[in-house]
C-alpha atoms as a PDB file:
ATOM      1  CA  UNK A   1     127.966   4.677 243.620  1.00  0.00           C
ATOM      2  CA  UNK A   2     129.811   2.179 241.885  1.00  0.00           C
ATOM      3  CA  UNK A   3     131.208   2.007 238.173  1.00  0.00           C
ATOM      4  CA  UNK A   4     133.588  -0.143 236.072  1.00  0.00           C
ATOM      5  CA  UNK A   5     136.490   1.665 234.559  1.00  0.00           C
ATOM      6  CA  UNK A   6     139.012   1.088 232.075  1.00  0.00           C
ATOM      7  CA  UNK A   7     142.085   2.419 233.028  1.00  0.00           C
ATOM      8  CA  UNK A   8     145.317   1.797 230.754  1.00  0.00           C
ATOM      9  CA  UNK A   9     148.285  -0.494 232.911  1.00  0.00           C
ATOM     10  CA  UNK A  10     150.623   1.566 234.006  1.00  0.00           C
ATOM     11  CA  UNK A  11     148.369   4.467 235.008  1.00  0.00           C
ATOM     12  CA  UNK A  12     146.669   2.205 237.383  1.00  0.00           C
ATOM     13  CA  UNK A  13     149.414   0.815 239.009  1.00  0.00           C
ATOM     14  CA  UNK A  14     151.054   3.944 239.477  1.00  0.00           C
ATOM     15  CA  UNK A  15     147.955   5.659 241.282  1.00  0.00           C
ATOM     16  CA  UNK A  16     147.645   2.191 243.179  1.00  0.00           C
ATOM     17  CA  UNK A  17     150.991   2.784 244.132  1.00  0.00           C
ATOM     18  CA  UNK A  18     150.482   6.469 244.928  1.00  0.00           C
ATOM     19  CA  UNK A  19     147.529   5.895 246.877  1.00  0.00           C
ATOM     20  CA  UNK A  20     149.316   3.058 249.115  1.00  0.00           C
ATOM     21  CA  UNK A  21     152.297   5.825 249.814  1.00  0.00           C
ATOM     22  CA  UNK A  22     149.655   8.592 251.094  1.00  0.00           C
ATOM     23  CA  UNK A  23     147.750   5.459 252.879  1.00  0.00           C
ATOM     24  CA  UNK A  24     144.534   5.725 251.349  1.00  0.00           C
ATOM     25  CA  UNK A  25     142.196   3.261 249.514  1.00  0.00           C
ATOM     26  CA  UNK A  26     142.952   3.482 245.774  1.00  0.00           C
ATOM     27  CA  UNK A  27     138.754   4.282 245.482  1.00  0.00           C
ATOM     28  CA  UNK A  28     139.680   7.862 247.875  1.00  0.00           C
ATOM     29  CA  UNK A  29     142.709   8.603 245.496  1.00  0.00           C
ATOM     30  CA  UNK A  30     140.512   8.183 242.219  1.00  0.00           C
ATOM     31  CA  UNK A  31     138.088  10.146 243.955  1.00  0.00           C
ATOM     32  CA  UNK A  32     140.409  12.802 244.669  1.00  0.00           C
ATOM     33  CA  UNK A  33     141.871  13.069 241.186  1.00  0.00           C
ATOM     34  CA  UNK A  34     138.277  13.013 239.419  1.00  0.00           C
ATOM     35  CA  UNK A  35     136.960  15.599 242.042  1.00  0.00           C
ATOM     36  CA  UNK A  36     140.552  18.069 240.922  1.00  0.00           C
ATOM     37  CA  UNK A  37     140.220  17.627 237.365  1.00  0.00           C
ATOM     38  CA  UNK A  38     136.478  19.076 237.827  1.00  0.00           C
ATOM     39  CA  UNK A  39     137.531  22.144 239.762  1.00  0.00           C
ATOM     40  CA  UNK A  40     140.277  22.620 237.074  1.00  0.00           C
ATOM     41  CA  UNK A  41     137.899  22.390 234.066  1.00  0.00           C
ATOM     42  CA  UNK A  42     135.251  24.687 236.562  1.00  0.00           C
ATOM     43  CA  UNK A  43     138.283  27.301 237.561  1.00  0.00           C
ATOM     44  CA  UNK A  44     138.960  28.105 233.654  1.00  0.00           C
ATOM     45  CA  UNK A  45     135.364  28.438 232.835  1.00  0.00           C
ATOM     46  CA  UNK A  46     135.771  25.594 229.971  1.00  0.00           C
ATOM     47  CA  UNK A  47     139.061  27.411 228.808  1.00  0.00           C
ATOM     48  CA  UNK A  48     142.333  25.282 229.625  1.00  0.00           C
ATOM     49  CA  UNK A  49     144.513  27.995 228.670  1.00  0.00           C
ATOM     50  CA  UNK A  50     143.717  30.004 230.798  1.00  0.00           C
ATOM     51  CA  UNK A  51     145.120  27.911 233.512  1.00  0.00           C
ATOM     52  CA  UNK A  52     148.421  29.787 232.284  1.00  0.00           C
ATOM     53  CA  UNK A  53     147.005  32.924 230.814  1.00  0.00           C
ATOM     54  CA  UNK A  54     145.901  33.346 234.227  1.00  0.00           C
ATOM     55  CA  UNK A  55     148.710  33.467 235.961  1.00  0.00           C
ATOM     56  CA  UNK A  56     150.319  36.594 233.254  1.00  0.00           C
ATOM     57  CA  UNK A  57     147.310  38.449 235.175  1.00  0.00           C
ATOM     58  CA  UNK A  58     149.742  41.029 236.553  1.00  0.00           C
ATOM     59  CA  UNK A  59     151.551  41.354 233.012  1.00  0.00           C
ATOM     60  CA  UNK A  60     148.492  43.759 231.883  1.00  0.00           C
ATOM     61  CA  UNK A  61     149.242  47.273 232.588  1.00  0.00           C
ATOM     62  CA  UNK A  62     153.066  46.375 230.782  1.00  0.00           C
ATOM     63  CA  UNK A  63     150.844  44.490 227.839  1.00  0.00           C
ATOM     64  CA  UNK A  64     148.641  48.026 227.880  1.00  0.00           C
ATOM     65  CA  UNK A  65     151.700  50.374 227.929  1.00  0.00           C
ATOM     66  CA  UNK A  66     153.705  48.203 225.151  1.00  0.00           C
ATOM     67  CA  UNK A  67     150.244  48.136 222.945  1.00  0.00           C
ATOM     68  CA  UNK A  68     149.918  51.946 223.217  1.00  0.00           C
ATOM     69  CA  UNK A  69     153.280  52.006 222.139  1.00  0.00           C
ATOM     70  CA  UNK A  70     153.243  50.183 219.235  1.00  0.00           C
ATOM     71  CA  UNK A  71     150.165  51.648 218.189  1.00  0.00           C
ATOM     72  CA  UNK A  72     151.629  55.040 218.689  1.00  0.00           C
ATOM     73  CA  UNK A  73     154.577  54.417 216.190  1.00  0.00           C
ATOM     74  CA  UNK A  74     152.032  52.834 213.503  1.00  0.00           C
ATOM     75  CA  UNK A  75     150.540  56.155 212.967  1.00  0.00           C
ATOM     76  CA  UNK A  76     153.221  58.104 212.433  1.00  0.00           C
ATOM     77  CA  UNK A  77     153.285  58.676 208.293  1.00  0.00           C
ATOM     78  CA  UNK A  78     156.755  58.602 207.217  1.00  0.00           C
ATOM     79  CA  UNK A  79     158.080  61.018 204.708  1.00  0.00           C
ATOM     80  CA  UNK A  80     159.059  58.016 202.251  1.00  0.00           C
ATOM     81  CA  UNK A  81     155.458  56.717 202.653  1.00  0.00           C
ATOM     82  CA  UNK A  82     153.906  59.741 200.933  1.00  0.00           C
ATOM     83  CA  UNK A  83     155.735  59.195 197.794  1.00  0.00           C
END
């Protein structure tokens, strides 16, 4: 299919110049870039943050432990507090 974009300067000369140094047509490398922005915006379910969220993943039983913690301490009445 084809389209007309509008593409600011120096963007397009840079991925015209990308494209020439991996030695494909500037129409693949557009491609390309249009087809990973889509699997970014479909691998966060619509939620950019989560792009780095995602990656504190294994950060959740330590999150757990220092919630339970905290939560822990916040219930204990101190004598001072009854006054």
């Amino acid at each position: 299919m084809k389209t007309t974009l509008e593409i600011p300067e120096a963007i397009f000369r840079e991925a015209k110049s990308l494209a020439a140094k991996q030695g494909v047509p500037l129409r693949e490398f557009v491609t390309e870039a249009v087809k990973d922005r889509i699997q970014l915006h479909r691998g966060s379910n619509g939620k950019p943050w989560m792009k780095v969220a995602g990656r504190l993943r294994h950060l959740h039983k330590e999150t757990a432990r220092i919630s339970k913690i905290i939560e822990q301490e916040f219930e204990r009445i101190e004598p001072e507090d009854w006054a």
